[in-house]
C-alpha atoms as a PDB file:
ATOM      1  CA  UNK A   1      -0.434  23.750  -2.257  1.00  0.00           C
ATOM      2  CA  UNK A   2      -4.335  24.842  -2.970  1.00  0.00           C
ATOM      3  CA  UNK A   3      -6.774  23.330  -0.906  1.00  0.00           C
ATOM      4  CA  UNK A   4      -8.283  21.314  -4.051  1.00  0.00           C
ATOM      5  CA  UNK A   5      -5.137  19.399  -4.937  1.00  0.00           C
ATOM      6  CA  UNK A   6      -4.197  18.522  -0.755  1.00  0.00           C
ATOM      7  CA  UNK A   7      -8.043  16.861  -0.940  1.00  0.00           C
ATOM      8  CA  UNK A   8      -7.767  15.574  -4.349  1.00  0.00           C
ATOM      9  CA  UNK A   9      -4.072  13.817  -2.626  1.00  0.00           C
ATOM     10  CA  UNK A  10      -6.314  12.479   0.550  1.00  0.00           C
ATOM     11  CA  UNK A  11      -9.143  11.209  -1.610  1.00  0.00           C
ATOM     12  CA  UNK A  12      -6.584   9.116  -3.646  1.00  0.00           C
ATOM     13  CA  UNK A  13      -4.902   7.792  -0.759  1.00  0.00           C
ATOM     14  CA  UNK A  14      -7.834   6.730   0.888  1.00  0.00           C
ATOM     15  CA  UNK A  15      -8.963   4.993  -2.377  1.00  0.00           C
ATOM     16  CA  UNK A  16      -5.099   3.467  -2.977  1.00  0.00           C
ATOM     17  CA  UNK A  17      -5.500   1.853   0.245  1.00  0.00           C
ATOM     18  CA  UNK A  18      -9.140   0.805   0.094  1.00  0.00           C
ATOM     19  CA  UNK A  19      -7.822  -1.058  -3.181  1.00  0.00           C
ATOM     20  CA  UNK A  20      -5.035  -2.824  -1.646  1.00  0.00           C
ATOM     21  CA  UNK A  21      -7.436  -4.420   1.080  1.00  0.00           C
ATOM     22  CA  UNK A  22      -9.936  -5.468  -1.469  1.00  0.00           C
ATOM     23  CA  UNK A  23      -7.368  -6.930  -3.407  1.00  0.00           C
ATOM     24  CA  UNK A  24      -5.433  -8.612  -0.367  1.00  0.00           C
ATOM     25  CA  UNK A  25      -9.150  -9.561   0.881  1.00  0.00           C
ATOM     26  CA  UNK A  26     -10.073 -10.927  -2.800  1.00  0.00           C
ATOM     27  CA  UNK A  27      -7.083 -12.735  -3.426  1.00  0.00           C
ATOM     28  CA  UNK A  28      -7.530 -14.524   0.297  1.00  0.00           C
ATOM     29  CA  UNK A  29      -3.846 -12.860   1.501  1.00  0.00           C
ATOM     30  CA  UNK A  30      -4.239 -13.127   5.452  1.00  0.00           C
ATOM     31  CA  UNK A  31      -5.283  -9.678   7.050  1.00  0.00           C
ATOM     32  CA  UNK A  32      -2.551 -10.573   9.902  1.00  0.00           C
ATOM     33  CA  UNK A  33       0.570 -11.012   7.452  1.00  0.00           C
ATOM     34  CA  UNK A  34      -0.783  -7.352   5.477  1.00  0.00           C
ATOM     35  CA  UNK A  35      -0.115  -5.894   8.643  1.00  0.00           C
ATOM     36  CA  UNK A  36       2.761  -7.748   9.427  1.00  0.00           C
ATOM     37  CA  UNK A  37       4.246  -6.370   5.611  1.00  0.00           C
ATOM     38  CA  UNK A  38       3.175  -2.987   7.142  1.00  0.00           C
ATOM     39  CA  UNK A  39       4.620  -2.503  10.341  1.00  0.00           C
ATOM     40  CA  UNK A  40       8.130  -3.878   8.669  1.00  0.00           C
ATOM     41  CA  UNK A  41       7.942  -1.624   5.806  1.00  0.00           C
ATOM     42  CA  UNK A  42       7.238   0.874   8.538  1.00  0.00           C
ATOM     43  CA  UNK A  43      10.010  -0.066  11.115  1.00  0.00           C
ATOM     44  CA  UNK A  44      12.599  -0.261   8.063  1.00  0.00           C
ATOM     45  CA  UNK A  45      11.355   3.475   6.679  1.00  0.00           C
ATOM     46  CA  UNK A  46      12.032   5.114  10.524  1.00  0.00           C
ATOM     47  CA  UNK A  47      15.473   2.932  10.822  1.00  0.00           C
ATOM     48  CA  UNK A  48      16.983   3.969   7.633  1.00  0.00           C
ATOM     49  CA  UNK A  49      15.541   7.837   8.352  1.00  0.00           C
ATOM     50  CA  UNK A  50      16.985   7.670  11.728  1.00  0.00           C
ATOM     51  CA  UNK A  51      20.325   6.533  10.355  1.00  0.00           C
ATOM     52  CA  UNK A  52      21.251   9.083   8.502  1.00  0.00           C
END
């Protein structure tokens, strides 16, 4: 993968994520239950890559 498009990928990640706390923040979504969605989504990704 060229350098450009592996920075162009990291730029748009940062921004994806910067946009899903401003819109969590905007739309008055708790900062504790984001993380809470997070660390599930997270836990269920490593169980069902550990599983197979």
């Amino acid at each position: 993968m060229p350098l450009t498009h592996f920075l162009g990928l990291i730029v748009l990640v940062v921004l994806a994520a910067g946009l899903t706390l401003g819109i969590a923040v905007w739309s008055g979504v708790p900062l504790a239950a984001l993380a809470f969605a997070a660390l599930s989504a997270s836990a269920i990704l490593t169980w069902t890559h550990v599983s197979r």
